[in-house]
Each structure stands twice: as C-alpha cells, then as structure tokens.
N, C-alpha and C. Protein backbone atom coordinates (compact mmCIF):
# COMPACT_ATOMS: atom_id res chain seq x y z
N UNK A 1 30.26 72.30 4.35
CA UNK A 1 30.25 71.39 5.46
C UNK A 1 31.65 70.85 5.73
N UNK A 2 32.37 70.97 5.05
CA UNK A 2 33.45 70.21 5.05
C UNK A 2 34.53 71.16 6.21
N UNK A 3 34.83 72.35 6.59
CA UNK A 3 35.39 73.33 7.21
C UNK A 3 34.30 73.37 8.41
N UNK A 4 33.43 72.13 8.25
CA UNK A 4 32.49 72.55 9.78
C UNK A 4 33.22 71.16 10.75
N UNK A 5 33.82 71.81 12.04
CA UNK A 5 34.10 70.97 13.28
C UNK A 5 33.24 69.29 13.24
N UNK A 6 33.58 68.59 13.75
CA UNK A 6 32.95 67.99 13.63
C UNK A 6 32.08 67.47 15.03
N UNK A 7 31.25 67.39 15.67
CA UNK A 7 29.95 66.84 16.85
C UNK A 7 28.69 67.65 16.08
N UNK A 8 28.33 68.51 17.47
CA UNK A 8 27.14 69.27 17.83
C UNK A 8 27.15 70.09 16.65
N UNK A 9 27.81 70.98 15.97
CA UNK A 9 27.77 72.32 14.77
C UNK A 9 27.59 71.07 13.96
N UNK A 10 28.46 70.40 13.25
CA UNK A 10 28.45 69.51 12.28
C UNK A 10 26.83 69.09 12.30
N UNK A 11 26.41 68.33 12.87
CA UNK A 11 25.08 67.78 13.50
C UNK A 11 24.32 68.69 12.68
N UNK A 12 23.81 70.02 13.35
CA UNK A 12 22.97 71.13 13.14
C UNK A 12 23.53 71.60 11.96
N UNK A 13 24.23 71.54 11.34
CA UNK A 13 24.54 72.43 9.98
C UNK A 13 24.30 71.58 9.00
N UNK A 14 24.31 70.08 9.07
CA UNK A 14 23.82 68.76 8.22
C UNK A 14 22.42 69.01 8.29
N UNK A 15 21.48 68.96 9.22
CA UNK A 15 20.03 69.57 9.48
C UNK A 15 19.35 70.24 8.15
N UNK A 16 20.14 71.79 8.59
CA UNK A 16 19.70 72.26 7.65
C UNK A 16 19.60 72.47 6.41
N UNK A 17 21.34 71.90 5.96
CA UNK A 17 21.67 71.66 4.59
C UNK A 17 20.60 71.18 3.73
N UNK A 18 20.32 69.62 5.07
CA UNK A 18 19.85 68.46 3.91
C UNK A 18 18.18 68.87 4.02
N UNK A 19 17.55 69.91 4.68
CA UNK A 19 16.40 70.21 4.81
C UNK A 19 15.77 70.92 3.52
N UNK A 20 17.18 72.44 3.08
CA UNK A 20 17.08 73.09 2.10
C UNK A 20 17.43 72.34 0.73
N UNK A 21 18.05 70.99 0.98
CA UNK A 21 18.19 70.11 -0.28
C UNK A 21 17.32 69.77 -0.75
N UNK A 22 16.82 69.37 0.39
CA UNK A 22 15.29 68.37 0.00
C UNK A 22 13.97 69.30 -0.25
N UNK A 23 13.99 70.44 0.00
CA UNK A 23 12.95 71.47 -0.54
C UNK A 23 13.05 71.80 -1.99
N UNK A 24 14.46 71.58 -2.48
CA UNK A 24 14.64 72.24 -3.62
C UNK A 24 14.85 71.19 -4.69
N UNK A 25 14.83 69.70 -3.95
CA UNK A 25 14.41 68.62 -4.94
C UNK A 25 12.91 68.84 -4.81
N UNK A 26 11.77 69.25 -4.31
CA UNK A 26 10.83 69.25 -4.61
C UNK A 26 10.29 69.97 -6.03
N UNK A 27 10.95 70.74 -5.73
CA UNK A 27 10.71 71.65 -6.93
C UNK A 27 10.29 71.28 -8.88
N UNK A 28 11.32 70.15 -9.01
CA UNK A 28 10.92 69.21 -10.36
C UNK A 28 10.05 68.19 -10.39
N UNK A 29 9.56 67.49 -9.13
CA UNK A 29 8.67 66.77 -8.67
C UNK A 29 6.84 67.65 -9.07
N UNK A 30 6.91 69.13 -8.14
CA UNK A 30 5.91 69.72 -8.29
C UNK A 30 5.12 70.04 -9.62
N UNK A 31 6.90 70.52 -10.56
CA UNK A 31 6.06 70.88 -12.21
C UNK A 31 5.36 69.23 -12.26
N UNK A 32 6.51 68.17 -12.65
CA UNK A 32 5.98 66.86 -13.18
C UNK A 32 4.44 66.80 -12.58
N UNK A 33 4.16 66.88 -11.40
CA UNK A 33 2.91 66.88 -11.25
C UNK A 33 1.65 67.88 -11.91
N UNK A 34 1.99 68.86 -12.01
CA UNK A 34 1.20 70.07 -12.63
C UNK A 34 1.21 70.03 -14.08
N UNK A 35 2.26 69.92 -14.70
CA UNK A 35 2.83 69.79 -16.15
C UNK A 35 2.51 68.88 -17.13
N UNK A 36 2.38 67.33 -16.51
CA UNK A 36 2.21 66.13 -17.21
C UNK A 36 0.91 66.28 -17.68
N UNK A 37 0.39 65.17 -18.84
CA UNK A 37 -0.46 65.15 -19.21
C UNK A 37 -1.51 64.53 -18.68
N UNK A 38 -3.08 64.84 -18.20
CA UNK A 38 -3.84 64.32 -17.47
C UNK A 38 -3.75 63.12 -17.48
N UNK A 39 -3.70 62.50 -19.04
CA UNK A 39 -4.10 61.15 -19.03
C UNK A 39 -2.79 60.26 -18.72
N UNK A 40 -1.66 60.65 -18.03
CA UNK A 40 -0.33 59.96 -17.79
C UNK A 40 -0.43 59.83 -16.49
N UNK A 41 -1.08 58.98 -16.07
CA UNK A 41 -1.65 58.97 -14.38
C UNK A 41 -0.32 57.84 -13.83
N UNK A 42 0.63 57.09 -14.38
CA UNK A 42 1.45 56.50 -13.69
C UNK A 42 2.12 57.82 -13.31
N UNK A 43 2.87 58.90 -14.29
CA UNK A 43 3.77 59.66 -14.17
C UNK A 43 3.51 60.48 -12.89
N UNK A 44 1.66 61.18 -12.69
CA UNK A 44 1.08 62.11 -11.56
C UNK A 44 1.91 60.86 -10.29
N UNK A 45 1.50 60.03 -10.53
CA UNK A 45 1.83 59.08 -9.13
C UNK A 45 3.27 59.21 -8.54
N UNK A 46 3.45 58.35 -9.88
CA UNK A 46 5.33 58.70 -9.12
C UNK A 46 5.41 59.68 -8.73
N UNK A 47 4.96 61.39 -9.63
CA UNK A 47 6.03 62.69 -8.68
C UNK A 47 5.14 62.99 -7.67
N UNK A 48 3.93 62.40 -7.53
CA UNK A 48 2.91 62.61 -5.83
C UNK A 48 3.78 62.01 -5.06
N UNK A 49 4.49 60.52 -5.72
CA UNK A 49 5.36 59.93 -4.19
C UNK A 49 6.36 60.34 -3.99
N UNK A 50 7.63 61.07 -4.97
CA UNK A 50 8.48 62.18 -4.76
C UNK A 50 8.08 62.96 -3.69
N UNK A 51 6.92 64.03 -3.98
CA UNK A 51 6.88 65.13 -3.22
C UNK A 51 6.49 64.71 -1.76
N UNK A 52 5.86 63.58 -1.50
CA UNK A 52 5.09 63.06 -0.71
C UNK A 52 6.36 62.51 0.71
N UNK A 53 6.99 62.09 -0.19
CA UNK A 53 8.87 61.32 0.60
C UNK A 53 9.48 62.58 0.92
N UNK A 54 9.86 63.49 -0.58
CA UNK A 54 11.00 64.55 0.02
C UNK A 54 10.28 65.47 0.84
N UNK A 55 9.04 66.07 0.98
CA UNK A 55 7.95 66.52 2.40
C UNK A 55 7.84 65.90 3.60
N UNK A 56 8.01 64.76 3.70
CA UNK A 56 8.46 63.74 5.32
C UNK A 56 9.79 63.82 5.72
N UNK A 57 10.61 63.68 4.74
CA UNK A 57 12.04 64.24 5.08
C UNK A 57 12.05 65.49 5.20
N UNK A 58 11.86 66.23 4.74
CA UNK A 58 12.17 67.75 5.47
C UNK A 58 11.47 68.00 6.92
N UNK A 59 10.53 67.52 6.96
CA UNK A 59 9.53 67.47 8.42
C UNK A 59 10.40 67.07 9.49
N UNK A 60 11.27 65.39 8.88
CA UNK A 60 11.73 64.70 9.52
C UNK A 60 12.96 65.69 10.25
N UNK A 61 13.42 66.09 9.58
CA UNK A 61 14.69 67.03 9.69
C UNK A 61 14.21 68.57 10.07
N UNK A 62 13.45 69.02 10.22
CA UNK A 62 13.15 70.10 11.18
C UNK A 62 13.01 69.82 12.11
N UNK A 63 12.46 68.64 12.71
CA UNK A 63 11.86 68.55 13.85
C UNK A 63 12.97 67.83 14.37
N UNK A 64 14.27 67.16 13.80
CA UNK A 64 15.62 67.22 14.67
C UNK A 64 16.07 68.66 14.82
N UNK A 65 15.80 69.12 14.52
CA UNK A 65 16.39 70.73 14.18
C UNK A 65 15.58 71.33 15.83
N UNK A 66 14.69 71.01 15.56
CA UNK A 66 14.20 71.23 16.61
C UNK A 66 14.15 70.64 18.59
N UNK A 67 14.06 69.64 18.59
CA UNK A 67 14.22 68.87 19.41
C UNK A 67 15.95 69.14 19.94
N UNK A 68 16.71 68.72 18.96
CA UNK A 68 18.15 68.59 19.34
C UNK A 68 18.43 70.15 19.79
N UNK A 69 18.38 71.14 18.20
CA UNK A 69 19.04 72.26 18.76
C UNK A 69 18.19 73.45 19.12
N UNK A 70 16.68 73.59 19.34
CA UNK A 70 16.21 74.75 19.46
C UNK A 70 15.51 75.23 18.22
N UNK A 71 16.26 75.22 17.42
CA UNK A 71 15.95 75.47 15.82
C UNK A 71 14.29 74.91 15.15
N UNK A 72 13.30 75.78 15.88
CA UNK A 72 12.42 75.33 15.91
C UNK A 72 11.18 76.10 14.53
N UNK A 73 11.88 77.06 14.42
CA UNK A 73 11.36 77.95 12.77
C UNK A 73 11.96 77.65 11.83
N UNK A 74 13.10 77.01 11.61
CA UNK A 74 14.32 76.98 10.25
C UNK A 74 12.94 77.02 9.04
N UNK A 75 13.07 77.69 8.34
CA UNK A 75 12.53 77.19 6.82
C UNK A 75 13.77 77.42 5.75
N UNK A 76 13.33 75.75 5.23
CA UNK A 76 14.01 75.58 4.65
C UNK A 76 14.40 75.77 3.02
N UNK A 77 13.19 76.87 2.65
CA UNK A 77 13.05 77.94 1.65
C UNK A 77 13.91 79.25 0.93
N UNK A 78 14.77 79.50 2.69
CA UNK A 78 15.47 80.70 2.81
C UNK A 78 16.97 79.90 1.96
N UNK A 79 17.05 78.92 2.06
CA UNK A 79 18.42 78.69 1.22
C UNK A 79 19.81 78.33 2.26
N UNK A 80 20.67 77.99 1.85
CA UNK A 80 22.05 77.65 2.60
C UNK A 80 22.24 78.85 3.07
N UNK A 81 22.80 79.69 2.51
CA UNK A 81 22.85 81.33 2.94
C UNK A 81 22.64 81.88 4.35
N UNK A 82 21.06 81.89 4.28
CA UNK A 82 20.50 82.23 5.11
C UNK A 82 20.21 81.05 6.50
N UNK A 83 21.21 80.40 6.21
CA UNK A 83 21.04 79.41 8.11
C UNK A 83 21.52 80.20 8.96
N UNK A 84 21.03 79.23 10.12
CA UNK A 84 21.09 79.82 11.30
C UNK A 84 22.10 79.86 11.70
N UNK A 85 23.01 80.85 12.36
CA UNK A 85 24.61 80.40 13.07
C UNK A 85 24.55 79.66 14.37
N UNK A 86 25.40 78.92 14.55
CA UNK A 86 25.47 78.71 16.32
C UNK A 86 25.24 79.44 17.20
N UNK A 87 25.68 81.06 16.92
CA UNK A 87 25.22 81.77 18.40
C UNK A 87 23.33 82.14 17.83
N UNK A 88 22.73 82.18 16.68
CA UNK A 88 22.13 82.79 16.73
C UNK A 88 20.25 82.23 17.22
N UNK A 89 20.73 80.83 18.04
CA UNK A 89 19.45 80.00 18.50
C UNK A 89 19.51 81.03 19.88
C-alpha cells in the first residue's frame, strides 16, 4: 500500500487489503470455537463475537467495494495476490 497513489486506487486497494485481513483473522477465532472444550462456554462466546465482528467487517468492506468501485464479487479468500487491478473492474 505504501507505493499506492494516494485518492480513488488508494481507497479501493485499502478495501480489499483490509477485507482479506479480516478473513484471515477469522481463521483462529473459528478453531477457538470448534477446538475449545464444551464445557468452556465463556471462551465459545468470546470467539462467536470475534467471528461474528470480523464477518460484519468484511461485509462492511465489500459492500464499499462495491458501491464505490464496482467491485461487486471481490472474495476476500483469494488473498492480496489475487486483487483486482484498476483496469480490471
């Protein structure tokens, strides 16, 4: 991000960054939920409200993705790598 212009690209390339960030903080949230021990029901809670927050933020941030630039499929699964370029909306 740092070699990205800064307005409109900057904008859309923050999007997706922080979209594929926040998918891949889900990821330690999901075991804690699956992993923990049944009877540790504070612990299920907390990583339900993890996954529950970093899943509204990514929503939140597609659907700027969308609205602003077009970018109305991004998944944010595919990784930094694989974003979208400017010409390619």
């Amino acid at each position: 991000m740092e070699q990205t212009a800064a307005g409109e690209e900057f904008n859309r390339e923050f999007l997706e960054i922080f979209s594929t960030h926040h998918y891949h903080a889900l990821i330690p949230s999901l075991d804690c939920q699956v992993k923990s021990e049944l009877k540790h029901d504070m612990l299920r809670q907390y990583c339900e409200g993890i996954v529950e927050n970093q899943t509204r933020e990514i929503h939140d941030l597609r659907t700027q993705l969308c609205n602003k630039f077009g970018i109305c499929d991004y998944q944010p699964t595919n990784g930094v790598n694989d974003r979208h370029s400017a010409g390619s909306r």
